[in-house]
N, C-alpha and C. Protein backbone atom coordinates (compact mmCIF):
# COMPACT_ATOMS: atom_id res chain seq x y z
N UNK A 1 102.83 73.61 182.66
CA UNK A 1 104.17 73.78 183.19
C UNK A 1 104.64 75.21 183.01
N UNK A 2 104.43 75.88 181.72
CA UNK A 2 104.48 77.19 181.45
C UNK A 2 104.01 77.62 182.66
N UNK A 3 102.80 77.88 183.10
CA UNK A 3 101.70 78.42 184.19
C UNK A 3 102.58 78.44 185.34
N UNK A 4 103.37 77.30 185.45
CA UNK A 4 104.14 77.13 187.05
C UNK A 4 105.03 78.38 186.96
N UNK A 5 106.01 78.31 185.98
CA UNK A 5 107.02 78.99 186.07
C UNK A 5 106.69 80.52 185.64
N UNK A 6 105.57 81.41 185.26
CA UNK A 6 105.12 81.96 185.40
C UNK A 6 104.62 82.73 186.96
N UNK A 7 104.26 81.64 187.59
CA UNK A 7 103.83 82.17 188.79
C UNK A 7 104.60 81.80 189.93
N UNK A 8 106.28 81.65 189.67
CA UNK A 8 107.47 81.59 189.80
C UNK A 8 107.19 80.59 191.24
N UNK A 9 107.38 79.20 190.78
CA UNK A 9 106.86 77.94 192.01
C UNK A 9 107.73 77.76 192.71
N UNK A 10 107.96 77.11 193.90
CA UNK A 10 108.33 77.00 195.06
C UNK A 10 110.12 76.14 194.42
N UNK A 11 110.87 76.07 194.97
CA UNK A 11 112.10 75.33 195.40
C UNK A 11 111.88 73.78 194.88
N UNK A 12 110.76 73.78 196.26
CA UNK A 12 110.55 72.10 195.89
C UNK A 12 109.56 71.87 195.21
N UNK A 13 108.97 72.84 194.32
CA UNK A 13 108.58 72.23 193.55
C UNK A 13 109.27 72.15 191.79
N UNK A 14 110.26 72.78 191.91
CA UNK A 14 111.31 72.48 190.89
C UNK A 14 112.10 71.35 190.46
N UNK A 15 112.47 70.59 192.08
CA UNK A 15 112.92 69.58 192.36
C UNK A 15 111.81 68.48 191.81
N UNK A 16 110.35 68.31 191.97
CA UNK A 16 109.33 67.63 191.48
C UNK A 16 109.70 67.61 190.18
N UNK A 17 109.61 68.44 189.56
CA UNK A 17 109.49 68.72 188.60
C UNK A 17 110.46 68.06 187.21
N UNK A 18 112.06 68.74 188.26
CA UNK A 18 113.09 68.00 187.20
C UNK A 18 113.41 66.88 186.72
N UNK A 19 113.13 65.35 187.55
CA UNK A 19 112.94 64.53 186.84
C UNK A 19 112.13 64.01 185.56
N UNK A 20 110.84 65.30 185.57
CA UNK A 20 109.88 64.59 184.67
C UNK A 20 110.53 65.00 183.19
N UNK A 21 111.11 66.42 183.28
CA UNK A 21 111.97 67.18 182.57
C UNK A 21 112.92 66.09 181.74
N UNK A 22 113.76 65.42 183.01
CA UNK A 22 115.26 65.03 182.29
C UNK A 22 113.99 63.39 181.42
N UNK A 23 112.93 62.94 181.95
CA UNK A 23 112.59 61.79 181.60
C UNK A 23 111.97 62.13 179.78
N UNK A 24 111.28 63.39 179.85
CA UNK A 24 110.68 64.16 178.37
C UNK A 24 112.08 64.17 177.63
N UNK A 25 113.35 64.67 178.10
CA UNK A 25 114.09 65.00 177.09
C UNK A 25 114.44 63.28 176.87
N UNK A 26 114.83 62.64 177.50
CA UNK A 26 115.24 61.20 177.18
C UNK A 26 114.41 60.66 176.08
N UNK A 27 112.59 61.22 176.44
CA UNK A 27 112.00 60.09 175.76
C UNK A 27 112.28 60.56 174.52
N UNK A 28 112.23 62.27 174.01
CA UNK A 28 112.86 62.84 172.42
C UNK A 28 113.62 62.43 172.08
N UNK A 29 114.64 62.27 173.25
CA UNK A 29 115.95 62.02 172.34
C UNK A 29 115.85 60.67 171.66
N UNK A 30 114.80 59.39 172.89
CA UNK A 30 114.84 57.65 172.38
C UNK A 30 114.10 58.01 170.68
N UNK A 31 113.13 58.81 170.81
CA UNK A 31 112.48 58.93 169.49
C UNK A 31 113.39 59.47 168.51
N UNK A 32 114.22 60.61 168.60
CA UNK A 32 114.80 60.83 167.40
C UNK A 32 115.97 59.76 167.27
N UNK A 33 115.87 58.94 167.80
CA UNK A 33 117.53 58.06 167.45
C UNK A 33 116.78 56.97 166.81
N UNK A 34 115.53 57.03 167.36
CA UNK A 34 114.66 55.62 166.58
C UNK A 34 114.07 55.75 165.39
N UNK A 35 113.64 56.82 165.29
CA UNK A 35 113.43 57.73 163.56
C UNK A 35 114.24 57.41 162.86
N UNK A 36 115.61 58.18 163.70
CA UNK A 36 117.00 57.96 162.13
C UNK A 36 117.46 56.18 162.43
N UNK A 37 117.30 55.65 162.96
CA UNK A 37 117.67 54.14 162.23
C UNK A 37 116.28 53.52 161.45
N UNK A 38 114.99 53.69 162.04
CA UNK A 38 114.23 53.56 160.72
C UNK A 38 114.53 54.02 159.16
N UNK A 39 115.07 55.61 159.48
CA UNK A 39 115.12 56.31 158.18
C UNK A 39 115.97 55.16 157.52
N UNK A 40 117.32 54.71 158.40
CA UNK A 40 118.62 54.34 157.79
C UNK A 40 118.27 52.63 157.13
N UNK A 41 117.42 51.83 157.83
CA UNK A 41 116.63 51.22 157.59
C UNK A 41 116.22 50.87 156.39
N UNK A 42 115.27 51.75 156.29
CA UNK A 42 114.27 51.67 155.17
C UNK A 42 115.44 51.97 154.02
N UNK A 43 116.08 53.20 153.96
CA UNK A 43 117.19 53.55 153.24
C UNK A 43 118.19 52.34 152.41
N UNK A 44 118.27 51.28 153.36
CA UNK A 44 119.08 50.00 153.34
C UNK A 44 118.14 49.19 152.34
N UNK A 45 116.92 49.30 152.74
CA UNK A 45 115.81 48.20 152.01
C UNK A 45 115.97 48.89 150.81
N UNK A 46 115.42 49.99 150.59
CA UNK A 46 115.32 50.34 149.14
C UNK A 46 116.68 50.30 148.42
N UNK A 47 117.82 50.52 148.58
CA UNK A 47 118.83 50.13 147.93
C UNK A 47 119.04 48.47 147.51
N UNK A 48 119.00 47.64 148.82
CA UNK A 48 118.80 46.02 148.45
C UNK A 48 117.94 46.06 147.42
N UNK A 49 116.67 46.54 147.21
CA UNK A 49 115.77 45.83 146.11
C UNK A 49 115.97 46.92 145.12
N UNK A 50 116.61 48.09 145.31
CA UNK A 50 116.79 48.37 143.85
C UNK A 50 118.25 47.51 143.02
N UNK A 51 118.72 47.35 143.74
CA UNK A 51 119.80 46.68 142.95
C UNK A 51 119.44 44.88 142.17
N UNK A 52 118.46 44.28 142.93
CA UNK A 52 118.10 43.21 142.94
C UNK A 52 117.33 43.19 141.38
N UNK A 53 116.28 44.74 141.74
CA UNK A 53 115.49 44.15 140.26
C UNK A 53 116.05 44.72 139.36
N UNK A 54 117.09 46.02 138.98
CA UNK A 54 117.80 46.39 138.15
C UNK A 54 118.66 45.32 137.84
N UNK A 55 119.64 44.15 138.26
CA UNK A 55 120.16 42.94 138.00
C UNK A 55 119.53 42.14 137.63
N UNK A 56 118.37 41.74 137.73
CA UNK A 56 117.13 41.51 137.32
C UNK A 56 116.80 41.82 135.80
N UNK A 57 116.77 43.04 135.92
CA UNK A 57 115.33 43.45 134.51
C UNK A 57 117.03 43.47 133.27
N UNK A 58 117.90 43.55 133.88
CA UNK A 58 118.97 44.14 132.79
C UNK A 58 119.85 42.82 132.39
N UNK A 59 120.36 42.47 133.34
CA UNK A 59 121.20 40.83 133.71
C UNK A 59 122.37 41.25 133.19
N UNK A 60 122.76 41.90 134.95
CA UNK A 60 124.13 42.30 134.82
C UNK A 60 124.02 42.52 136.58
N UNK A 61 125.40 42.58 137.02
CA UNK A 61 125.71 43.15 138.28
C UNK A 61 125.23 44.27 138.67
N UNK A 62 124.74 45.21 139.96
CA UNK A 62 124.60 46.04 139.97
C UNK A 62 124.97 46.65 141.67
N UNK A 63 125.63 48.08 141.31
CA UNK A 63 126.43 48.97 142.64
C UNK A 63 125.49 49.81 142.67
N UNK A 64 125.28 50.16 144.26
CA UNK A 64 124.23 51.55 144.57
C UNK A 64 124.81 51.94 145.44
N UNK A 65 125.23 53.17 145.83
CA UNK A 65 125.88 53.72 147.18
C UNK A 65 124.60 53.99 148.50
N UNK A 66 123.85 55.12 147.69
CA UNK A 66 122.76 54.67 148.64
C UNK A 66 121.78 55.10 147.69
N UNK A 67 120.45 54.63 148.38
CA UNK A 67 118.83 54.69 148.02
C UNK A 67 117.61 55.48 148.76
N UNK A 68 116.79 56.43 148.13
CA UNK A 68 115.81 56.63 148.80
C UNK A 68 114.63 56.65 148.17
N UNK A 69 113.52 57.25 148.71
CA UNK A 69 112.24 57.77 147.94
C UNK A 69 112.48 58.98 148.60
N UNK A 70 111.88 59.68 146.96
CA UNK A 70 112.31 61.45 146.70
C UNK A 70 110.88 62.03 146.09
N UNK A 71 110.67 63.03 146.19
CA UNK A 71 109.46 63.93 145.75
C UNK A 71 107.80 62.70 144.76
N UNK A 72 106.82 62.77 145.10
CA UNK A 72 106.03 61.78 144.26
C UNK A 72 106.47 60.51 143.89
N UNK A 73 107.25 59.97 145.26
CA UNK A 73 107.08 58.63 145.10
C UNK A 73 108.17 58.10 144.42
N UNK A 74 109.59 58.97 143.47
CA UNK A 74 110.26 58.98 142.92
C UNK A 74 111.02 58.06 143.85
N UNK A 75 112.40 57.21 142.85
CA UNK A 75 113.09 56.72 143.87
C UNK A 75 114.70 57.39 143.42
N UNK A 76 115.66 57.74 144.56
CA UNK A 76 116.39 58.61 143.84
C UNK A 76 117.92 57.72 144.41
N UNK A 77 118.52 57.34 142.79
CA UNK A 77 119.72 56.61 143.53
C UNK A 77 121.00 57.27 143.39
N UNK A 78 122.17 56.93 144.27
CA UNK A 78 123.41 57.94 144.35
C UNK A 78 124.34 56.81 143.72
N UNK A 79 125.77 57.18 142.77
CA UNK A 79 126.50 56.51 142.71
C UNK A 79 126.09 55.04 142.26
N UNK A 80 125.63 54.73 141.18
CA UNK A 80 125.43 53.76 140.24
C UNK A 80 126.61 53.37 139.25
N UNK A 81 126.53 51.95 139.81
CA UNK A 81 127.22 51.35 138.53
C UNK A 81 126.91 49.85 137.86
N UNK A 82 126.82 49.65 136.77
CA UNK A 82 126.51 48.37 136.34
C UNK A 82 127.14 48.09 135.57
N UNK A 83 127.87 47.02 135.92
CA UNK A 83 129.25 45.98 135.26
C UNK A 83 128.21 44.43 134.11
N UNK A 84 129.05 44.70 133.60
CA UNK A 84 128.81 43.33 132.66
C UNK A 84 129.44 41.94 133.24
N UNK A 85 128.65 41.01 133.36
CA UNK A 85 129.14 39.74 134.14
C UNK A 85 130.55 39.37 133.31
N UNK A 86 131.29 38.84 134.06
CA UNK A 86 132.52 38.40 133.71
C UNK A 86 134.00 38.85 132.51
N UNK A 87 133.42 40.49 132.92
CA UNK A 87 134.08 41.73 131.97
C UNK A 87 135.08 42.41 133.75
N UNK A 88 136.08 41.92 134.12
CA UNK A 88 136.96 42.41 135.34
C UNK A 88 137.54 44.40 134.90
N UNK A 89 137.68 44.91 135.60
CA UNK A 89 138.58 46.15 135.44
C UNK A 89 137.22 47.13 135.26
N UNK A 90 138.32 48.54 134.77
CA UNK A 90 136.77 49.70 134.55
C UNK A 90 135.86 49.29 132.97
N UNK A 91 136.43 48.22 131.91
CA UNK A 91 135.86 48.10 130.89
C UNK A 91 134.92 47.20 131.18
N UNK A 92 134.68 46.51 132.13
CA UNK A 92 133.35 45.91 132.82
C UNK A 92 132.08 47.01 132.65
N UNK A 93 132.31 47.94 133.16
CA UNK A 93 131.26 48.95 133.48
C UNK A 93 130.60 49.65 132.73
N UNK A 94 129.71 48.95 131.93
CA UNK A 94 128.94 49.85 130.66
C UNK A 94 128.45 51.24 131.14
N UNK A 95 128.03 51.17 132.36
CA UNK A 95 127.03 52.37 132.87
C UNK A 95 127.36 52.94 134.36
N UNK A 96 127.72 54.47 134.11
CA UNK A 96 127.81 54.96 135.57
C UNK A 96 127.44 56.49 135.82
N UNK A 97 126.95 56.74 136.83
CA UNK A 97 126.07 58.02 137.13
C UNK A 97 126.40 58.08 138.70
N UNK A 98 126.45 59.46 138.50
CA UNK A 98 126.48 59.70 139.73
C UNK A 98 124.98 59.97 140.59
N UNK A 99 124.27 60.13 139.78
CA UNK A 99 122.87 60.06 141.02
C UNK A 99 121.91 59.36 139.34
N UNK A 100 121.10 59.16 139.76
CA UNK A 100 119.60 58.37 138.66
C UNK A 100 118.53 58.43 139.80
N UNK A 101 116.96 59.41 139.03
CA UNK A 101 115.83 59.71 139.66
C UNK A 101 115.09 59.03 138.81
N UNK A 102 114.42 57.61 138.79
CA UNK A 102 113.10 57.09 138.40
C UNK A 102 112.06 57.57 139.01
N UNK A 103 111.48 57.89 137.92
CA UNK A 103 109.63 57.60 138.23
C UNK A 103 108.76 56.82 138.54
N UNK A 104 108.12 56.83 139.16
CA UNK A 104 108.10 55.07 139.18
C UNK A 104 106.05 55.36 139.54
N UNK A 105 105.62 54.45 138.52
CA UNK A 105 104.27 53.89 138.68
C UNK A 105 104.31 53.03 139.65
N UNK A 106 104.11 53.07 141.04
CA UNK A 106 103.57 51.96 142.23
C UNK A 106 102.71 50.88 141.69
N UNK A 107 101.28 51.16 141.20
CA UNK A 107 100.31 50.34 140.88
C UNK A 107 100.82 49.22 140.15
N UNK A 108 101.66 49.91 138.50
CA UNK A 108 101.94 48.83 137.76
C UNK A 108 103.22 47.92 138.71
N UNK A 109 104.22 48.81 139.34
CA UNK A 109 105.31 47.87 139.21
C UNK A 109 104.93 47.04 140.45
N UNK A 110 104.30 47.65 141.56
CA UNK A 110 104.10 46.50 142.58
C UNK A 110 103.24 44.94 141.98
N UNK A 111 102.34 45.78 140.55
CA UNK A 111 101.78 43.81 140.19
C UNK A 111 102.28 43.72 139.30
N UNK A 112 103.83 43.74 139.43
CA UNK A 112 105.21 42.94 138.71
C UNK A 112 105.10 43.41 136.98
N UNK A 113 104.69 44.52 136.78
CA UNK A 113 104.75 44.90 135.40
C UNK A 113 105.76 45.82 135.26
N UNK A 114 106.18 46.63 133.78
CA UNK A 114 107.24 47.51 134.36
C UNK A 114 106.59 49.19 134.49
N UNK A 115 107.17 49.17 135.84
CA UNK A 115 106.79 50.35 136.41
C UNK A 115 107.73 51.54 136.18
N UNK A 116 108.23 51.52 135.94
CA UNK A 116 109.60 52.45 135.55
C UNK A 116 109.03 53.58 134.54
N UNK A 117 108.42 54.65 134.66
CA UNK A 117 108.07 55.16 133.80
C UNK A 117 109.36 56.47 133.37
N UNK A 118 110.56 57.03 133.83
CA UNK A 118 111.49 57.74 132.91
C UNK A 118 112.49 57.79 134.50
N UNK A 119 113.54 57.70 133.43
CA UNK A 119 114.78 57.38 134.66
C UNK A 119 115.78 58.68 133.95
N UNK A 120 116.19 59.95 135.08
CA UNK A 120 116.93 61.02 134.97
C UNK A 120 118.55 60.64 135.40
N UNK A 121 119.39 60.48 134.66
CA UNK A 121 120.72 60.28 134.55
C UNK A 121 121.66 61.58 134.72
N UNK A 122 122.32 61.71 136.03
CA UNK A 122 122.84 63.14 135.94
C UNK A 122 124.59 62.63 136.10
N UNK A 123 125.55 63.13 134.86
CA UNK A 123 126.91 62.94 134.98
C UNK A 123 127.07 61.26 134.91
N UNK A 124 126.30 60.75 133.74
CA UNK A 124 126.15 59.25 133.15
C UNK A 124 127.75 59.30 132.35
N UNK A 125 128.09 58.18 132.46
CA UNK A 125 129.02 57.30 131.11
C UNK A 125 128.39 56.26 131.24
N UNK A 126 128.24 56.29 129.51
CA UNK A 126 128.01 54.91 129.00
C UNK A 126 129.71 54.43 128.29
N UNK A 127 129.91 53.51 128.41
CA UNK A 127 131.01 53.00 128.43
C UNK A 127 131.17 51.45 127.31
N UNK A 128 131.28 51.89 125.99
CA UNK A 128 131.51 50.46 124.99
C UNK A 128 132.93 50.37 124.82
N UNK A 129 133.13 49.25 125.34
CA UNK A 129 134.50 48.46 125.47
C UNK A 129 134.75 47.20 124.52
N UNK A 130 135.65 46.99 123.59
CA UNK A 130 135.92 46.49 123.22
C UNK A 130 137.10 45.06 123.44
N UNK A 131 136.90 43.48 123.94
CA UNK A 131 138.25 42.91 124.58
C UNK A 131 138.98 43.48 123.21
N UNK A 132 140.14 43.19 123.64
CA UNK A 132 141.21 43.32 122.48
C UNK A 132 142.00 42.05 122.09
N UNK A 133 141.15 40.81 123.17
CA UNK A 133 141.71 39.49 122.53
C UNK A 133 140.36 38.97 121.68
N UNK A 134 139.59 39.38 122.18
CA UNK A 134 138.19 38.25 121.56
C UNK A 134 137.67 39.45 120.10
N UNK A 135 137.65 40.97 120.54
CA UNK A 135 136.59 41.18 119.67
C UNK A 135 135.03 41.54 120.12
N UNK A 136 134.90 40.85 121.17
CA UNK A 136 133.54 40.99 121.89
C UNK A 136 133.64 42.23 122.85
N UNK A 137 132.22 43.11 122.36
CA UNK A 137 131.80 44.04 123.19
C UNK A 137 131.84 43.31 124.61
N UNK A 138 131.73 44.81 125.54
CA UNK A 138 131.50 44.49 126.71
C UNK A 138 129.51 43.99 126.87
N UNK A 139 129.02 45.10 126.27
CA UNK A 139 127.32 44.88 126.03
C UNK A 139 126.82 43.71 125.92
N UNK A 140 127.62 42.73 125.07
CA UNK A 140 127.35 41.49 124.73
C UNK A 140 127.31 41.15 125.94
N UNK A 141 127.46 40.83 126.93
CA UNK A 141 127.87 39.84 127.89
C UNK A 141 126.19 40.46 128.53
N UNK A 142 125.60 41.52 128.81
CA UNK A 142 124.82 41.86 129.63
C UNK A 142 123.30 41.09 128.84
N UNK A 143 122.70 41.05 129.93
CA UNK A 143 121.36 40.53 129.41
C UNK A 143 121.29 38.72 129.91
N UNK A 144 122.40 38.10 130.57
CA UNK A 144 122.19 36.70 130.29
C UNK A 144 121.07 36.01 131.14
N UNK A 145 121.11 34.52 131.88
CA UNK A 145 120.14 34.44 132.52
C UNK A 145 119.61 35.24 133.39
N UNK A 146 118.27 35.18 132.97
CA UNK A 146 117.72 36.38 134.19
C UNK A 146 117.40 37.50 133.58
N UNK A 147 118.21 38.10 133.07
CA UNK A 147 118.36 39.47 132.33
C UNK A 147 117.35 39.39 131.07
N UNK A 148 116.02 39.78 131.04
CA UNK A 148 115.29 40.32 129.75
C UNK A 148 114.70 38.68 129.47
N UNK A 149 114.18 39.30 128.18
CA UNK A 149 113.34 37.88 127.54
C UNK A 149 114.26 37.02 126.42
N UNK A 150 113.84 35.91 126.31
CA UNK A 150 114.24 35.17 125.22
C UNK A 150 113.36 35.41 124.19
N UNK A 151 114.34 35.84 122.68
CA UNK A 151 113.73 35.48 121.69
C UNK A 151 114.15 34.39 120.52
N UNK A 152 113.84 34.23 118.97
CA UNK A 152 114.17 33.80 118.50
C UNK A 152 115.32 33.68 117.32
N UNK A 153 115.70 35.30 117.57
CA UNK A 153 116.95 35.90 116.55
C UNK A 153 117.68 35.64 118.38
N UNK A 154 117.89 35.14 119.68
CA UNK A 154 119.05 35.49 120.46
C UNK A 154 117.90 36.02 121.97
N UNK A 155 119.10 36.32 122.53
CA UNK A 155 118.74 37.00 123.88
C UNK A 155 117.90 38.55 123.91
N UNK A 156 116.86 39.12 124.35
CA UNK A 156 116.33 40.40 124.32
C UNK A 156 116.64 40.80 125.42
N UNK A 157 117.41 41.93 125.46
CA UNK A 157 117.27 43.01 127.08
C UNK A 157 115.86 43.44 127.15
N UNK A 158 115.88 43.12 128.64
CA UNK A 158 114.29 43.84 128.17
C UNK A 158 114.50 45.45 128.30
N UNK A 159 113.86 46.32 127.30
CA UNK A 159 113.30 47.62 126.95
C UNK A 159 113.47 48.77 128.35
N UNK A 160 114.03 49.44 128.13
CA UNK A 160 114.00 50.57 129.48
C UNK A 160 112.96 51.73 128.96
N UNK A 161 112.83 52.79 130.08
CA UNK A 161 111.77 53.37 129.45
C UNK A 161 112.08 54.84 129.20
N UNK A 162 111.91 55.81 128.80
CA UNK A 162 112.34 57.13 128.50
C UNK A 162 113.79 57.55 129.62
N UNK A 163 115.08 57.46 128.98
CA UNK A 163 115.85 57.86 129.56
C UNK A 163 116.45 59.52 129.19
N UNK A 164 116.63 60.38 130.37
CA UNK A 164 117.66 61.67 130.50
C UNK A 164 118.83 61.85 130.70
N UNK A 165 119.41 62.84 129.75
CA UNK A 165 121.13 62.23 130.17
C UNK A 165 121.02 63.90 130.44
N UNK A 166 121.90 64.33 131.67
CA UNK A 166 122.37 65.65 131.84
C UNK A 166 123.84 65.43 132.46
N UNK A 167 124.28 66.03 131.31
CA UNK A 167 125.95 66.20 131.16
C UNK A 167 126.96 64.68 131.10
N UNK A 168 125.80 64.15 130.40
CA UNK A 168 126.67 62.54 130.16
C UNK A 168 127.64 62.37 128.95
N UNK A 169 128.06 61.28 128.79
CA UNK A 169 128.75 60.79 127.69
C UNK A 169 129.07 59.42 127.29
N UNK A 170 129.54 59.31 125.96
CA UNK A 170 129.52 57.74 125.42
C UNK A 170 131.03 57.73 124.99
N UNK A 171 131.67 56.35 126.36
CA UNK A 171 132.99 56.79 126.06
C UNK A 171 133.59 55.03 125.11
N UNK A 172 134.26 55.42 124.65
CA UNK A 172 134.68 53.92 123.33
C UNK A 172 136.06 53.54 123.87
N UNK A 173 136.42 52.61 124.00
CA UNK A 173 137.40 52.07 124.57
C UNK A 173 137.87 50.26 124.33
N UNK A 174 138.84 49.91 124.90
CA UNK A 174 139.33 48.43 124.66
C UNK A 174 139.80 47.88 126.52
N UNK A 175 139.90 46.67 126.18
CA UNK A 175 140.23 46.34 127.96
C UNK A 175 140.59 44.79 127.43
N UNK A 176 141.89 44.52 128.37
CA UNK A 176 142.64 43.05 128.19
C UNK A 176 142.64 42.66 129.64
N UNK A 177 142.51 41.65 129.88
CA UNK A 177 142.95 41.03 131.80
C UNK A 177 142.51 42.28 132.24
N UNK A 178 141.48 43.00 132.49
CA UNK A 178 141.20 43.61 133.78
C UNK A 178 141.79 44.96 133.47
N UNK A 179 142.50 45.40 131.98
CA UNK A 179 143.01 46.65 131.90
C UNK A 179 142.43 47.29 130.70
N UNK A 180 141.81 48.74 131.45
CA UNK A 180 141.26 49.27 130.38
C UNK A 180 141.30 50.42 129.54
N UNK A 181 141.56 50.82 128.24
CA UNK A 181 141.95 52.09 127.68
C UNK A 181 140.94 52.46 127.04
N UNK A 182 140.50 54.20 127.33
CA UNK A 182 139.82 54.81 126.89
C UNK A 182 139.92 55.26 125.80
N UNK A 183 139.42 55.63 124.42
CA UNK A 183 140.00 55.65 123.04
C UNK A 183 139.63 57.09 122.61
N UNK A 184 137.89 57.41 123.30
CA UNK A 184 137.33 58.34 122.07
C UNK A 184 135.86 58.84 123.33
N UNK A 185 136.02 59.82 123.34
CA UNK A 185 134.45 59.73 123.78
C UNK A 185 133.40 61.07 123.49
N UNK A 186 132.46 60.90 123.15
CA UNK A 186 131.25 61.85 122.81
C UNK A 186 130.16 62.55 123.42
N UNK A 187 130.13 63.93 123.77
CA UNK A 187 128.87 64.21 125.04
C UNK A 187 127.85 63.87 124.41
N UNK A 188 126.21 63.44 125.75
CA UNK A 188 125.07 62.98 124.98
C UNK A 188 124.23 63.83 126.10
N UNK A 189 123.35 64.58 126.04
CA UNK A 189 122.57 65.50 126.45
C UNK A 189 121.44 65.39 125.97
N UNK A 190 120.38 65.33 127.00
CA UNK A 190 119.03 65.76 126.59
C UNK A 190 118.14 63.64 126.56
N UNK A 191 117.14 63.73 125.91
CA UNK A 191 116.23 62.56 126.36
C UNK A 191 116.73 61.85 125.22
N UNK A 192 116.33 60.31 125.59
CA UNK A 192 116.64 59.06 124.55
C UNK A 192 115.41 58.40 124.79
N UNK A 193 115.19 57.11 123.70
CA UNK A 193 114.35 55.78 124.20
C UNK A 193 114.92 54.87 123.95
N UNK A 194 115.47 53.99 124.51
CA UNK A 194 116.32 52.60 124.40
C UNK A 194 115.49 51.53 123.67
N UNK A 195 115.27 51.51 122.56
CA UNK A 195 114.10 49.44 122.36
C UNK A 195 115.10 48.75 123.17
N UNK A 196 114.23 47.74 122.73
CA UNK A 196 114.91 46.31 123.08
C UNK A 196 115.55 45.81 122.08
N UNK A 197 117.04 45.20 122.41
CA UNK A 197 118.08 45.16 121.84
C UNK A 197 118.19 43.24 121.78
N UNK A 198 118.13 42.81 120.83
CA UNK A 198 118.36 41.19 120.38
C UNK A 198 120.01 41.17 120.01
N UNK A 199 120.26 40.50 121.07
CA UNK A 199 121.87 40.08 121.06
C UNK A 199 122.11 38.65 120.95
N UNK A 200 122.87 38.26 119.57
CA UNK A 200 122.82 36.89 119.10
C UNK A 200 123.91 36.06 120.05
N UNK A 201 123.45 35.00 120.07
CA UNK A 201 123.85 33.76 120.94
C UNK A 201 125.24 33.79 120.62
């Protein structure tokens, strides 16, 4: 086609020509609109199942704004939050970040082992709330059916795996009916390892 217009082609053969033109740009354009709803797609899937097995492995509610896969397979989530079942208001919310990058072993976690090999927390609160009628942490409540293993001292969360906190904090607080006051809170920077935590019945 270059070659034609080079050797500057006839009238009618421009006219030939332009339909095939307007039909090429159509078919780019059908392809790039079909790309980005795959992208948006897939985007949708990986958020559904990250929230599914994080509610899952933790046994607690869980918020994702959105989801992708990021550099080596990484999965990189925006706007996280995970509430403690039947804890209403912001003292529900043990845990919130504005983005979290797991690592993630494919091999192990696709044959259902834990694949999670270090999860990067950027602008985390961890959030221990105290009711101010019962006494009971908010933490307590997380882990129930579903959530982690049973043992014989109580309920086990199951174990997370090398966590990063950059520019997080651990904020202490109380919450009544759905209202919650912040009391005290402490910056936490740099790597942790969580065990597994036995929370009595």
């Amino acid at each position: 086609m270059g070659q034609q217009q080079q050797n500057n082609p006839k009238p009618n053969a421009r006219k030939r020509t332009g339909p095939v033109r307007r039909a090429l740009r159509l078919l780019a354009l059908a392809i790039v609109v079909l790309f980005g709803v795959s992208v948006i797609g897939h985007t949708i899937i990986i958020r559904e199942v990250a929230e599914r097995t994080l509610a899952r492995q933790v046994g607690c509610s869980v918020s994702i704004r959105t989801a992708r896969i990021g550099p080596g397979g990484s999965i990189v989530l925006r706007d996280v939050r995970l509430r403690a079942p039947g804890v209403p208001g912001a003292g529900g919310v043990f845990l919130e970040s504005a983005s979290a990058t797991a690592e993630i072993d494919w091999t192990t976690l696709l044959a259902g082992g834990q694949g999670v090999r270090r999860i990067r927390l950027v602008d985390p609160v961890v959030r221990l709330s105290q009711d101010a009628q019962t006494g009971q942490l908010n933490l307590l409540r997380v882990g129930g059916a579903g959530g982690g293993t049973s043992g014989g001292a109580g309920r086990t969360v199951t174990p997370l795996p090398e966590v990063e906190f950059v520019s997080g904090r651990v904020e202490f607080g109380e919450h009544s009916a759905g209202v919650y006051s912040a009391l005290a809170s402490i910056p936490v920077e740099g790597q942790v390892r969580v065990p597994s935590i036995a929370i009595p019945e």
